[in-house]
Protein backbone atom coordinates (compact mmCIF):
# COMPACT_ATOMS: atom_id res chain seq x y z
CA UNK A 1 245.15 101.52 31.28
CA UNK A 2 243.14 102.48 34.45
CA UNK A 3 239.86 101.74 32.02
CA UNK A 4 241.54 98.09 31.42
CA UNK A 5 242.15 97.65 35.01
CA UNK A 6 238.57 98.57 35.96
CA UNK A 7 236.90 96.36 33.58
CA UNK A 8 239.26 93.86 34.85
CA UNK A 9 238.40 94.09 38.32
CA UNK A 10 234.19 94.64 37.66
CA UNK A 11 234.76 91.29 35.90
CA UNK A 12 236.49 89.77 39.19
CA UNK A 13 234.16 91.36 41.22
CA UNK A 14 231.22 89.96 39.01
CA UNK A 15 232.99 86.32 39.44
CA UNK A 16 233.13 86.51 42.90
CA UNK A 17 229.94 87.15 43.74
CA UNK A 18 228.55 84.64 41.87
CA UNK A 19 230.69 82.17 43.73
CA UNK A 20 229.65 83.52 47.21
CA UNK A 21 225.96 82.90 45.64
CA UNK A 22 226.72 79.28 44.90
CA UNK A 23 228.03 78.96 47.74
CA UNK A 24 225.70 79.96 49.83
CA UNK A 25 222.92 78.08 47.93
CA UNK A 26 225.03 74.73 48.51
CA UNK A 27 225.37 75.81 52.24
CA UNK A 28 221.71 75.82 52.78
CA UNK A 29 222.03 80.29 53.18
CA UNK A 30 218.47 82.10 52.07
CA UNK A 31 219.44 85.34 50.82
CA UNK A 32 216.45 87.58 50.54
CA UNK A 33 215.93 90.99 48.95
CA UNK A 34 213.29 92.28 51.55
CA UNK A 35 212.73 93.03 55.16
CA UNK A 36 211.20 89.46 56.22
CA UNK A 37 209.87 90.91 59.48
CA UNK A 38 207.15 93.20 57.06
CA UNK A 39 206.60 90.21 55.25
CA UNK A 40 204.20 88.24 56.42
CA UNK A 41 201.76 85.05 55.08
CA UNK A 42 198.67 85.12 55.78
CA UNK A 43 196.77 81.46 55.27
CA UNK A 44 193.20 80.69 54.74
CA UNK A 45 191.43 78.75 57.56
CA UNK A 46 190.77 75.09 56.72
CA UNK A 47 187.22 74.04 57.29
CA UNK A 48 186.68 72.52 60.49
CA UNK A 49 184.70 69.36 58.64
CA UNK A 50 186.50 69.06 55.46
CA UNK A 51 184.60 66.12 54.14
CA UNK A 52 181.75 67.52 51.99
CA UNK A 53 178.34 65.35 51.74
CA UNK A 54 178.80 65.92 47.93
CA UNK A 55 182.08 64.10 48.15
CA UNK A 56 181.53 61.38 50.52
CA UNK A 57 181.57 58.58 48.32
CA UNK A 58 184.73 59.63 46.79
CA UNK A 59 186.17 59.91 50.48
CA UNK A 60 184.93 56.62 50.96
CA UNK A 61 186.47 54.88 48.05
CA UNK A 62 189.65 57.11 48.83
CA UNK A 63 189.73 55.66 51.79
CA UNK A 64 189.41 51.86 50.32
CA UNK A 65 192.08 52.45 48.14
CA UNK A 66 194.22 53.76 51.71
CA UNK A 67 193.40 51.15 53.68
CA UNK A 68 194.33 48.90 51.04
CA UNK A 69 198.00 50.00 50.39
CA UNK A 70 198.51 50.26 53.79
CA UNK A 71 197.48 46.54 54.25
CA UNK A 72 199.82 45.08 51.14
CA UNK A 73 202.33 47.35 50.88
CA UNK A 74 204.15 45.62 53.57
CA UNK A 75 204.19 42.59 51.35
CA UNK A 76 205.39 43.69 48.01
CA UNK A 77 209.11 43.82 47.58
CA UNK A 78 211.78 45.07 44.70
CA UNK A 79 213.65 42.11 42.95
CA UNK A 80 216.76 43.00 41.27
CA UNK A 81 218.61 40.43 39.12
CA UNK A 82 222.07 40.48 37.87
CA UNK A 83 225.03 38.54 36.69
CA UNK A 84 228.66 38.28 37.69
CA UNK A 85 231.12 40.45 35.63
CA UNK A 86 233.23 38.30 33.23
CA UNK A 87 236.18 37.32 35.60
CA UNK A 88 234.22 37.30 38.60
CA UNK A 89 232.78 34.81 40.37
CA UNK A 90 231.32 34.76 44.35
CA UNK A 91 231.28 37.94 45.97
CA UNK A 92 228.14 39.18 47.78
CA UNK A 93 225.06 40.92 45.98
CA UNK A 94 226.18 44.12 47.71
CA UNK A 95 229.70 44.43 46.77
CA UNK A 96 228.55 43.26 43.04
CA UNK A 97 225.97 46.29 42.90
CA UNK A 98 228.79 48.56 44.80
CA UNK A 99 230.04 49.51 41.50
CA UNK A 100 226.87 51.51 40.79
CA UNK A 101 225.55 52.64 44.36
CA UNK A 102 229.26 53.62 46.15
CA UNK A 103 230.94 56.26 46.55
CA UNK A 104 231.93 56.99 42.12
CA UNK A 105 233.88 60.37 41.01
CA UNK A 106 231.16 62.90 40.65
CA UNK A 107 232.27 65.39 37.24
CA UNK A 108 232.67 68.79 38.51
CA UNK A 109 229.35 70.27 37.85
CA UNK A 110 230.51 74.03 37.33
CA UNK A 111 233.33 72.52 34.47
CA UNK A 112 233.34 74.83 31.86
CA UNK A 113 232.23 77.85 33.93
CA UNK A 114 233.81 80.98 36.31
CA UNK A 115 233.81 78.68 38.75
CA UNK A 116 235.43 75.68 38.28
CA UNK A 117 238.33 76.53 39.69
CA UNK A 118 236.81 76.96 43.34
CA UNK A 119 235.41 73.70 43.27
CA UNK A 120 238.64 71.61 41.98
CA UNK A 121 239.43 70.57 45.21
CA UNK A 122 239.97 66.66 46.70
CA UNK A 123 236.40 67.66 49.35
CA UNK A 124 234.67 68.18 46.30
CA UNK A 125 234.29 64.64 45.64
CA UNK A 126 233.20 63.64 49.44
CA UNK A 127 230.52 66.09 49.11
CA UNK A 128 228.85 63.50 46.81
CA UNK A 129 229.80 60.58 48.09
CA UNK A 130 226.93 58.09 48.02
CA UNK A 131 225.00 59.38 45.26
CA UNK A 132 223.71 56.64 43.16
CA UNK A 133 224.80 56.25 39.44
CA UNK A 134 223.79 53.73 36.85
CA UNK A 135 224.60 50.25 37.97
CA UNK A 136 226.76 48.52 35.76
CA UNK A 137 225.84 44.85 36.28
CA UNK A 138 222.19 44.73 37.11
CA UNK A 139 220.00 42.69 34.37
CA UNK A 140 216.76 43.31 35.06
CA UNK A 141 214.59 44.99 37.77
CA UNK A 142 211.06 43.50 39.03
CA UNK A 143 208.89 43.21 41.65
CA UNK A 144 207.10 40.26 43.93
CA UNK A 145 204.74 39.36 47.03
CA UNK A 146 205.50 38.10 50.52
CA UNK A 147 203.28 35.06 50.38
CA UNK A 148 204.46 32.95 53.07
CA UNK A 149 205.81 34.63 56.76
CA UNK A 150 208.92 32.18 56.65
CA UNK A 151 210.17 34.03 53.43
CA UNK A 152 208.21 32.56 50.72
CA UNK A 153 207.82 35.40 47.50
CA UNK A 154 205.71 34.81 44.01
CA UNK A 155 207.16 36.77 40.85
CA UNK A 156 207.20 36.23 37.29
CA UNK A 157 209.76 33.63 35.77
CA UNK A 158 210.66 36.25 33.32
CA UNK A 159 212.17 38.53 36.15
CA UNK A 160 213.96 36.22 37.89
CA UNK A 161 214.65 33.43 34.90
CA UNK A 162 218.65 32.59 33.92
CA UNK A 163 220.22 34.87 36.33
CA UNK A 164 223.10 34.23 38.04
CA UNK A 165 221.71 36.12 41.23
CA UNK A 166 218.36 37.78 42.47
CA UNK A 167 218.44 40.12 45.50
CA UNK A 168 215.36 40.98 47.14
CA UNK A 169 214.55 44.66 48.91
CA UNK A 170 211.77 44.50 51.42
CA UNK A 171 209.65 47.41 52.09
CA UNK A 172 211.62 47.99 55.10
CA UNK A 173 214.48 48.39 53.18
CA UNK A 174 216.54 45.46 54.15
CA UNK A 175 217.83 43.66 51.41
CA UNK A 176 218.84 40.24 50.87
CA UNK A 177 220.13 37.55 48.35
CA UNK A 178 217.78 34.96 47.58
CA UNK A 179 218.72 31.55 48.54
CA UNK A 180 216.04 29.26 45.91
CA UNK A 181 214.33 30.15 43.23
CA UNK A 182 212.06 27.81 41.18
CA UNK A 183 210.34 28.75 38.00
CA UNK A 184 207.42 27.22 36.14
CA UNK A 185 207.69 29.19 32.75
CA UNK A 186 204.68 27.34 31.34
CA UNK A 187 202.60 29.63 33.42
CA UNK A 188 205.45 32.59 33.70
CA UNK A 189 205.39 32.21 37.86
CA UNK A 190 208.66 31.50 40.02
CA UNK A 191 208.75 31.15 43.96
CA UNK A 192 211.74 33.08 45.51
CA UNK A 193 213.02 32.03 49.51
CA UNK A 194 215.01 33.87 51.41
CA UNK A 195 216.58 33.68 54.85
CA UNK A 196 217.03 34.87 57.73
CA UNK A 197 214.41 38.15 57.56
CA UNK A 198 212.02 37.02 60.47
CA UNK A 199 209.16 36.57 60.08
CA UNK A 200 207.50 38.53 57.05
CA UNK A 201 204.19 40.04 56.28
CA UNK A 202 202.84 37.80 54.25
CA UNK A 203 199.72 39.10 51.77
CA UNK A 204 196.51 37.40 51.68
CA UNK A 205 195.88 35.25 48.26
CA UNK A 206 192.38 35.60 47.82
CA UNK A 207 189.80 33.75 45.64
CA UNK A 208 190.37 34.82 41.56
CA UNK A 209 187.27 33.00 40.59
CA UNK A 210 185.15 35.11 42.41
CA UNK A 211 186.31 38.12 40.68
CA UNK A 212 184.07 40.10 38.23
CA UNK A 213 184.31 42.37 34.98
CA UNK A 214 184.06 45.90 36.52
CA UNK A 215 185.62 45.12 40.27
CA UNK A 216 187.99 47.59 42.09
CA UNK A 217 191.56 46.53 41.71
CA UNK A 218 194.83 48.09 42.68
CA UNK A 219 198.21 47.49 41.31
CA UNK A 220 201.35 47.25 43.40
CA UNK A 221 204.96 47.09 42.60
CA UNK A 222 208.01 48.73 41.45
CA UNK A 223 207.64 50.50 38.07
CA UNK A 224 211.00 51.67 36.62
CA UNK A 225 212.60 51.21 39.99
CA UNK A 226 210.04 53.59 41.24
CA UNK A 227 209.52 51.59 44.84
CA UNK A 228 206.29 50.96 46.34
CA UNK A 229 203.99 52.54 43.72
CA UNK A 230 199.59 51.97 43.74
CA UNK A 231 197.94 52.20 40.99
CA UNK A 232 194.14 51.53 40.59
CA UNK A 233 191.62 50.33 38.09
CA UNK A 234 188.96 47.84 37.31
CA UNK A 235 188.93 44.40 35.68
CA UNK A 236 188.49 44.85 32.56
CA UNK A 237 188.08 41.06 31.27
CA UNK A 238 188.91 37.70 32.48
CA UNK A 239 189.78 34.79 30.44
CA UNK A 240 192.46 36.29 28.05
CA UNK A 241 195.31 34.51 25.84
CA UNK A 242 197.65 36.52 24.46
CA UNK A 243 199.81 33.71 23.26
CA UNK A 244 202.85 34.43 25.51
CA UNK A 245 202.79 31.45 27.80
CA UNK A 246 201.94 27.66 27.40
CA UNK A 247 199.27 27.59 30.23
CA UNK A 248 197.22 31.13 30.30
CA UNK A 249 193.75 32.80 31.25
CA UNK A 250 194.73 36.04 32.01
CA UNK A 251 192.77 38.62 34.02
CA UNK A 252 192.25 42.01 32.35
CA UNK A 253 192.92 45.02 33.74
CA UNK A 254 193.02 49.18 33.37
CA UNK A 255 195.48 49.41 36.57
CA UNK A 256 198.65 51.37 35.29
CA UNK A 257 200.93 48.64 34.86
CA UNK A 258 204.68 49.33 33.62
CA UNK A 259 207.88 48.14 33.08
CA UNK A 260 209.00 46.88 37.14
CA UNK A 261 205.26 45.75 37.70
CA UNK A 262 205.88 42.63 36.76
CA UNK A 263 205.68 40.00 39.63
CA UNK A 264 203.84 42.27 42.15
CA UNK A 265 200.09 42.00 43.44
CA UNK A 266 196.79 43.02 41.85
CA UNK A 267 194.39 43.27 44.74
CA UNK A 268 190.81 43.80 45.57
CA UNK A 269 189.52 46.60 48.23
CA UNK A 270 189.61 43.86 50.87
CA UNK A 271 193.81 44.05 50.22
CA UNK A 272 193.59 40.28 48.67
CA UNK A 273 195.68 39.57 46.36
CA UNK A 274 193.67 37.92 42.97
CA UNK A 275 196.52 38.06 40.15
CA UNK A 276 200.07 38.60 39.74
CA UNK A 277 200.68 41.35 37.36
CA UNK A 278 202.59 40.22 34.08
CA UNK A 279 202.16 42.02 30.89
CA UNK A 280 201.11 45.23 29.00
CA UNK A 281 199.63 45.50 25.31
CA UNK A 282 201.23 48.51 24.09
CA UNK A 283 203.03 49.97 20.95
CA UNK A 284 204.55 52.54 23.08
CA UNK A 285 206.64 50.21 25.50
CA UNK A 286 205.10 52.10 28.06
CA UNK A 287 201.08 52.12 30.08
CA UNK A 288 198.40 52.25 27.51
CA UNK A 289 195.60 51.07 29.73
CA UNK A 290 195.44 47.30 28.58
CA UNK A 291 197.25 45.15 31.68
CA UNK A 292 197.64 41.26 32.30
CA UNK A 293 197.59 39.00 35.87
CA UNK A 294 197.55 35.41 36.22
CA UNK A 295 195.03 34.76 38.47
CA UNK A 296 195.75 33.99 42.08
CA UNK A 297 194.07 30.67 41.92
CA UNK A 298 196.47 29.22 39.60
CA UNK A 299 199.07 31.24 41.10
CA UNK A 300 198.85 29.32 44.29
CA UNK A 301 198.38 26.02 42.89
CA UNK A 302 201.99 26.37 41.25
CA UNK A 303 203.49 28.30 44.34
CA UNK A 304 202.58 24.68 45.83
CA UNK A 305 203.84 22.69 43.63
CA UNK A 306 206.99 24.57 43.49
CA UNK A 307 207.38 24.75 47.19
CA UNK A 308 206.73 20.81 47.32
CA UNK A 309 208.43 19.50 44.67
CA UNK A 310 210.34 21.97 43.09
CA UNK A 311 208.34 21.14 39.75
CA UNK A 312 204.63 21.47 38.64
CA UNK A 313 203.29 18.31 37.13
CA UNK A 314 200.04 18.63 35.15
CA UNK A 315 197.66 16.38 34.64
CA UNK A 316 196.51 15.83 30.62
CA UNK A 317 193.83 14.32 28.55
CA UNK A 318 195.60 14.14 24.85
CA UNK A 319 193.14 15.96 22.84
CA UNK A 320 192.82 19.25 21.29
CA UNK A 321 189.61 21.17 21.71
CA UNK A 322 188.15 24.70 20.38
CA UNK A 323 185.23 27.21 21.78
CA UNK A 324 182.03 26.37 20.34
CA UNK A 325 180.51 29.78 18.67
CA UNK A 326 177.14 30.14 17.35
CA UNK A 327 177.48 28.70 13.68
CA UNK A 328 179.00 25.26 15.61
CA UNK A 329 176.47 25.65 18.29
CA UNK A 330 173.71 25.36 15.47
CA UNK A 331 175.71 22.36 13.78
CA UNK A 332 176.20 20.19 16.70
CA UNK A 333 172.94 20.79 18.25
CA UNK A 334 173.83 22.39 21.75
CA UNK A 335 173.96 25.61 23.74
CA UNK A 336 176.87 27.85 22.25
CA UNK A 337 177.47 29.06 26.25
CA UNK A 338 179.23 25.91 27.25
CA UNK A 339 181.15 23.22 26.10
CA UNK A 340 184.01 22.80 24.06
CA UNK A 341 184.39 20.73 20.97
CA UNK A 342 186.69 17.96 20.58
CA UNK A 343 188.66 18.22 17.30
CA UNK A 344 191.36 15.68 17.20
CA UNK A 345 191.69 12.52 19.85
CA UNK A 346 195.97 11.43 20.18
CA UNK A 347 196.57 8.03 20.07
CA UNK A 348 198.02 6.15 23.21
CA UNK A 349 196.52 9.52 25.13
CA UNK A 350 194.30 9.38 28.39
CA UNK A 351 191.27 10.66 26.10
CA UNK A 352 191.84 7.68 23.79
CA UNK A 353 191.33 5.34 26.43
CA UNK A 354 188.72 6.84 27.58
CA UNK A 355 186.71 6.44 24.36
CA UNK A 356 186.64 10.59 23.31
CA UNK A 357 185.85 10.60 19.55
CA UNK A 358 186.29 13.89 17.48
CA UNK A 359 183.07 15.83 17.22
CA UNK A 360 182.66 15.07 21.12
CA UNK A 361 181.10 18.18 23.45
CA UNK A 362 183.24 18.26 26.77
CA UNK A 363 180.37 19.88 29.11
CA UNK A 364 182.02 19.39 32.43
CA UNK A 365 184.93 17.36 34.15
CA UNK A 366 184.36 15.77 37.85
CA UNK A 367 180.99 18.14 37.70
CA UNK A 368 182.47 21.24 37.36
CA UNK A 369 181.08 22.91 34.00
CA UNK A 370 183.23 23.81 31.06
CA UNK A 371 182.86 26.62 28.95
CA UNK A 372 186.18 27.13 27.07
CA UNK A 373 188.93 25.62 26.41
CA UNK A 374 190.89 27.44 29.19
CA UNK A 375 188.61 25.61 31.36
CA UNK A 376 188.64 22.62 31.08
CA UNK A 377 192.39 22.82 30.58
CA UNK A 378 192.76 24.30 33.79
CA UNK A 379 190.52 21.66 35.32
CA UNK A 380 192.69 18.40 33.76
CA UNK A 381 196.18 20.05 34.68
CA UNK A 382 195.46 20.35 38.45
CA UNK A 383 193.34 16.99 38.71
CA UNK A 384 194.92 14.26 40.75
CA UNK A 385 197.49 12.18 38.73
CA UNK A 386 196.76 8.23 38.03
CA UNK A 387 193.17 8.66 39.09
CA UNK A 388 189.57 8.23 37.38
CA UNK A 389 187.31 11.70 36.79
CA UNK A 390 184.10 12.01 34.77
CA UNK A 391 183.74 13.41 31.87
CA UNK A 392 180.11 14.83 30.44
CA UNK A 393 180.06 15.12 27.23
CA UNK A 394 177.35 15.47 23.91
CA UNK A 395 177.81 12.92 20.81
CA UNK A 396 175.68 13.08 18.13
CA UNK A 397 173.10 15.03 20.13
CA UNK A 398 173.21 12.16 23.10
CA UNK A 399 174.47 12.96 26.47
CA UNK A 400 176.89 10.28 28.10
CA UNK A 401 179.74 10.06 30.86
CA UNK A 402 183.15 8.47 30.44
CA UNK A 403 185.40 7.76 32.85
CA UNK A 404 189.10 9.46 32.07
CA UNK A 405 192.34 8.18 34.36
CA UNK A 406 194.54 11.81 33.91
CA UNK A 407 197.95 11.17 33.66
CA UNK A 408 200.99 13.18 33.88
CA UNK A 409 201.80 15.50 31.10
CA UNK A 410 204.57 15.12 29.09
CA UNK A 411 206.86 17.25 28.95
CA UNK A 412 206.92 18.82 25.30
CA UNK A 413 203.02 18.22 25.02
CA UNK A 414 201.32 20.99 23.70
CA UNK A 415 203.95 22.14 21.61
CA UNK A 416 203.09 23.16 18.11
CA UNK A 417 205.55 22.84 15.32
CA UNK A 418 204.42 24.67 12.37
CA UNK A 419 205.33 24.54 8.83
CA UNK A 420 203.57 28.04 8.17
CA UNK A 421 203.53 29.56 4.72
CA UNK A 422 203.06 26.81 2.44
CA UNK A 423 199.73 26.17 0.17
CA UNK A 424 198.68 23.54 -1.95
CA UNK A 425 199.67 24.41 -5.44
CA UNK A 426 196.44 24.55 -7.99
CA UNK A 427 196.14 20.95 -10.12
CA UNK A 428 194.59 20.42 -13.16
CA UNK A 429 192.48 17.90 -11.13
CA UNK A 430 191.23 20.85 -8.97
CA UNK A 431 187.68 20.75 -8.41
CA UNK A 432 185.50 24.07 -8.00
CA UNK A 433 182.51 24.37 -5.37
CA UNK A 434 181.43 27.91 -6.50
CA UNK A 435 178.62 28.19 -3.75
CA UNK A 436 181.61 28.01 -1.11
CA UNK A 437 184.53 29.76 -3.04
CA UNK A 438 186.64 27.15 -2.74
CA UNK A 439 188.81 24.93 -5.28
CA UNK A 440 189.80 21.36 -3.68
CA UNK A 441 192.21 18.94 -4.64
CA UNK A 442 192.56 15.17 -3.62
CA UNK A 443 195.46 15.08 -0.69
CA UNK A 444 198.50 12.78 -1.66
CA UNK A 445 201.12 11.61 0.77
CA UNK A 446 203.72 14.15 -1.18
CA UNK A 447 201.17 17.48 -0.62
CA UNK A 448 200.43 15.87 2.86
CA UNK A 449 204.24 16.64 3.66
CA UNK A 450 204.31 19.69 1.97
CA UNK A 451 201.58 21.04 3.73
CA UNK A 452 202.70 19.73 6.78
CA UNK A 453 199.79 17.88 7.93
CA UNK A 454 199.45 14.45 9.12
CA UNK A 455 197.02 13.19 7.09
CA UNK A 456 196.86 11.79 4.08
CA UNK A 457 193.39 11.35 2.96
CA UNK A 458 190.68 14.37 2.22
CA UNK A 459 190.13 17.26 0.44
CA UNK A 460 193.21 20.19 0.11
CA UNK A 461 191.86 23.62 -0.70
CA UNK A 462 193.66 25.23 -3.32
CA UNK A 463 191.67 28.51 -3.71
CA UNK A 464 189.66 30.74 -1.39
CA UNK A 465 187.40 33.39 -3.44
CA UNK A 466 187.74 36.30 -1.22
CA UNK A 467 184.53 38.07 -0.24
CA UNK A 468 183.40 34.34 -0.07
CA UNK A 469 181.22 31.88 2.50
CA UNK A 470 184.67 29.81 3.01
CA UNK A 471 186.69 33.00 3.06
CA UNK A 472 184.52 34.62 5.91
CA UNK A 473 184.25 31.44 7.78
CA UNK A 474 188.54 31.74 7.88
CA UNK A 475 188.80 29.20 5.51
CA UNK A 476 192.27 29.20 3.82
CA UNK A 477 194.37 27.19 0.84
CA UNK A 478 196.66 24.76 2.03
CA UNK A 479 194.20 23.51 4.63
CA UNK A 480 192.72 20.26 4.15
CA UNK A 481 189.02 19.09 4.61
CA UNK A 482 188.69 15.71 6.93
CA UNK A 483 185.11 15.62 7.32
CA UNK A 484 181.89 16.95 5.49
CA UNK A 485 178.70 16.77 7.90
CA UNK A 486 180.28 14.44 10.17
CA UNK A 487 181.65 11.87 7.13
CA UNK A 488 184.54 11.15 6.43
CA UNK A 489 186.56 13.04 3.25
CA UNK A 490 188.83 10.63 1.55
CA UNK A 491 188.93 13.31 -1.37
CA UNK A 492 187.25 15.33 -3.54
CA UNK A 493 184.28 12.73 -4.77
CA UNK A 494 183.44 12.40 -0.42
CA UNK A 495 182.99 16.18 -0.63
CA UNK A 496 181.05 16.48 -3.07
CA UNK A 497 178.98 13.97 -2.25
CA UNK A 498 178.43 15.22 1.81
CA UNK A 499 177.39 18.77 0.39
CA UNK A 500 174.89 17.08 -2.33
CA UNK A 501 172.90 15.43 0.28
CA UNK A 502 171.88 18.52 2.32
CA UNK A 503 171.28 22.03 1.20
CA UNK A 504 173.90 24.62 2.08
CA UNK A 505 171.25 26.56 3.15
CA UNK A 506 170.96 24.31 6.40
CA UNK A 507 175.02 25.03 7.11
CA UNK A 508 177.93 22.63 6.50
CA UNK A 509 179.79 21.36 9.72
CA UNK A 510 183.65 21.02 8.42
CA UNK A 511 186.58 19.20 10.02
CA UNK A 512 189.60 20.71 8.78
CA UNK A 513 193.34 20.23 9.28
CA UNK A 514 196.08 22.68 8.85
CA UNK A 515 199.85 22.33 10.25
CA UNK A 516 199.10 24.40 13.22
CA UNK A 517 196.32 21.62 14.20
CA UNK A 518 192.76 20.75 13.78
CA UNK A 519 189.58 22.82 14.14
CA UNK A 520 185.15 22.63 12.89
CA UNK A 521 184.52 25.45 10.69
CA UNK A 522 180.79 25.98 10.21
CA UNK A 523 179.82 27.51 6.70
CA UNK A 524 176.37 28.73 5.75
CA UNK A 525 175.25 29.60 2.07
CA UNK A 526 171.88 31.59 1.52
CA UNK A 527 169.63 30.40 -0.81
């Protein structure tokens, strides 16, 4: 028994010193195993001038990079968006988010173990009190720039779009519900106001176009909640699409961007702000290098027209256009580094009036030179409304100007309705043109409407030889030939007759039509 009674009590003993060590660990006590008087630390002397001439371009930079954050930092703020519970309507954005920031039962961490019974008490609970758990009604989490002192912020439309309420955190920490938000999700931006914060830091927008491939850029924002984070980078490209908004020409950039970034500032080392972070391409979810901002220029242009009228209204010509490549360049007889090529002209458009004809190169609008399509979009959309603008353009190797009134855009323009998947079935009429690796078929109103095209003349292609001229110039069946060398196609006879007349070897300058739109394709066949 006395053998029992000793293990019994070593095994109390054993229990209660390791609750006197948790406790004094929560208590903030520093137990330590050695005399600290004999125990002393010894540092090494810092250099009196720490900055090495081997590393004073890296201290200079590091210092560009600090100056910057410290400029914009100020500016950026956390936007939080979240809907009522079901039930619950009103109510401010604090008591909402209560439900995951106040004071929630804490489990007893030590459940399970010796010493759960010395912490089952009431206090237990208070000790925690305030620590933040997951909030239960928050939708999304984002981030956005002071752009105006009287409480003015830019952010994506995607962060703040459809929710019943947005709260903004400034980098002070105060927070507050916003009392407008207006959203152009054509170009993915929305202006946020709030009240009654003073008056604000607001960032500087700075000048996108002047921005280069290889320029200094840092990234600010909130990534995973993660509040006022810098990252930095270079430009990587300007100019991108990635098919993900109506009205884009993305800047390119290398800047960690992640999930929270979106809405907040990409600056330059001068702390201006030339893009509004966006998007990632990644197959991870997560930073993989490759980061999107719309440009500050067109940024501010819809923060204007947001702020004025609460809506942007763009400006359109009613045509659609494609870059001009080399093959084209060669075929229409102009410079492949600017212009665009007009491939289809709407009826009852602006361009219509103007006299635009398909085939048309679009070298500049009001004098400022086009390059790609992106351009000159750009250019139309912010033009004055219900007023006259030159166009330069190239036809049939001759330069001329028209004059263009722009009007308003309307308001599903642009939007492309696609019958994808469907090809024209091989006919017994199908006519081969080996050289190209192509079989064509004469288009009838009943393949027009199965194709999904709106024409219903020219030439359908029915087979692509792969490995072929057509095939590498992206030809594909179920897309119909228009035009041969500038002539019209009515049908199979027109093409044949267009390619008989000039060697393939000198290239053949297509018009084609597919239900996605119109486009040239240039094709070249050796000899």
């Amino acid at each position: 028994m006395s053998r029992v009674v000793a293990v019994m009590l070593q095994k109390k003993l054993l229990f209660a010193f390791c609750a006197l060590g948790a406790a004094a660990v929560l208590l903030g006590v520093a137990f330590s195993p050695w005399d600290t008087a004999s125990a002393q630390l010894k540092f090494a002397t810092p250099k009196k001038d720490a900055a090495s001439p081997n590393h004073e371009f890296a201290n200079q930079l590091s210092a560009a990079f600090r100056d910057c954050a410290n400029e914009v930092l100020p500016s950026v703020v956390m936007i939080r968006t979240y809907s009522a519970p079901a039930g619950r309507r009103g109510g401010s954005p604090r008591g909402e988010l209560g439900e995951g920031f106040g004071p929630n039962r804490v489990p007893n961490p030590f459940r399970g173990t010796p010493f759960e019974d010395l912490f089952q008490t009431p206090d237990f609970d208070e000790m925690f009190r305030g620590i933040p758990s997951r909030p239960r009604v928050a939708e999304g989490l984002g981030s956005g720039v002071i752009i105006s002192e009287n409480g003015y912020i830019l952010t994506n439309a995607h962060v703040v779009d459809g929710q019943a309420k947005v709260l903004v955190r400034l980098h002070d920490g105060r927070e507050f519900e916003a009392a407008e938000v207006k959203a152009d999700p054509k170009t993915d931006l929305a202006l946020v106001r709030i009240e009654g914060a003073g008056d604000l830091k607001a960032a500087v927008l700075g000048n996108s176009d002047r921005v280069q491939v290889g320029d200094w850029v840092v990234a600010l924002g909130q990534p995973f909640g993660l509040e006022g984070t810098v990252t930095a980078g270079i430009v990587s490209a300007k100019g991108r699409g990635l098919g993900i908004a109506a009205r884009e020409n993305f800047l390119q950039t290398d800047a960690a961007i992640n999930p929270g970034n979106s809405g907040g500032p990409l600056v330059n080392l001068d702390g201006e702000v030339i893009g509004i972070n966006t998007a990632i391409s990644t197959q991870s979810g997560g930073y993989q290098g490759v980061g999107f901002a719309i440009p500050s220029n067109l940024a501010k242009w819809v923060a204007e027209r947001l702020a004025a009228d609460g809506v942007v209204r763009r400006g359109y010509l009613g045509v659609a256009i494609q870059p001009i490549d080399a093959n084209l360049a060669e075929q229409l007889g102009v410079d492949s580094k600017s212009g665009v090529v007009v491939t289809d002209v709407f009826p009852h458009t602006p361009a219509e009036e103007a006299g635009l004809k398909s085939g048309d190169v679009i070298l500049s609008f009001d004098g400022k030179p086009v390059s790609s399509p992106n351009d000159l979009q750009g250019l139309v959309e912010e033009a004055a409304l219900e007023q006259h603008h030159k166009l330069e353009v190239i036809r049939d190797g001759n330069k001329m100007t028209l004059d263009v009134v722009v009007r308003e855009q309307p308001e599903d323009y642009g939007l492309v309705r696609s019958r994808g998947g469907r090809t024209a079935p091989p006919s017994r009429d199908s006519a081969d043109f080996e050289k190209l690796g192509i079989s064509v078929q004469d288009v009838t109103p009943e393949l027009a409407e199965r194709l999904g095209v709106k024409t219903e003349k020219g030439a359908a292609i029915t087979e692509v030889e792969p490995g072929s001229p057509a095939d590498l110039a992206g030809l594909e069946p179920g897309i119909v030939i228009l035009e041969a060398n500038r002539k019209p196609v009515a049908g199979v006879d027109d093409l044949r007759k267009a390619i008989q007349e000039q060697p393939l070897s000198k290239g053949l300058l297509l018009r084609v039509q597919s239900s996605v739109g119109t486009r040239f394709v240039a094709i070249r066949v050796a000899d």
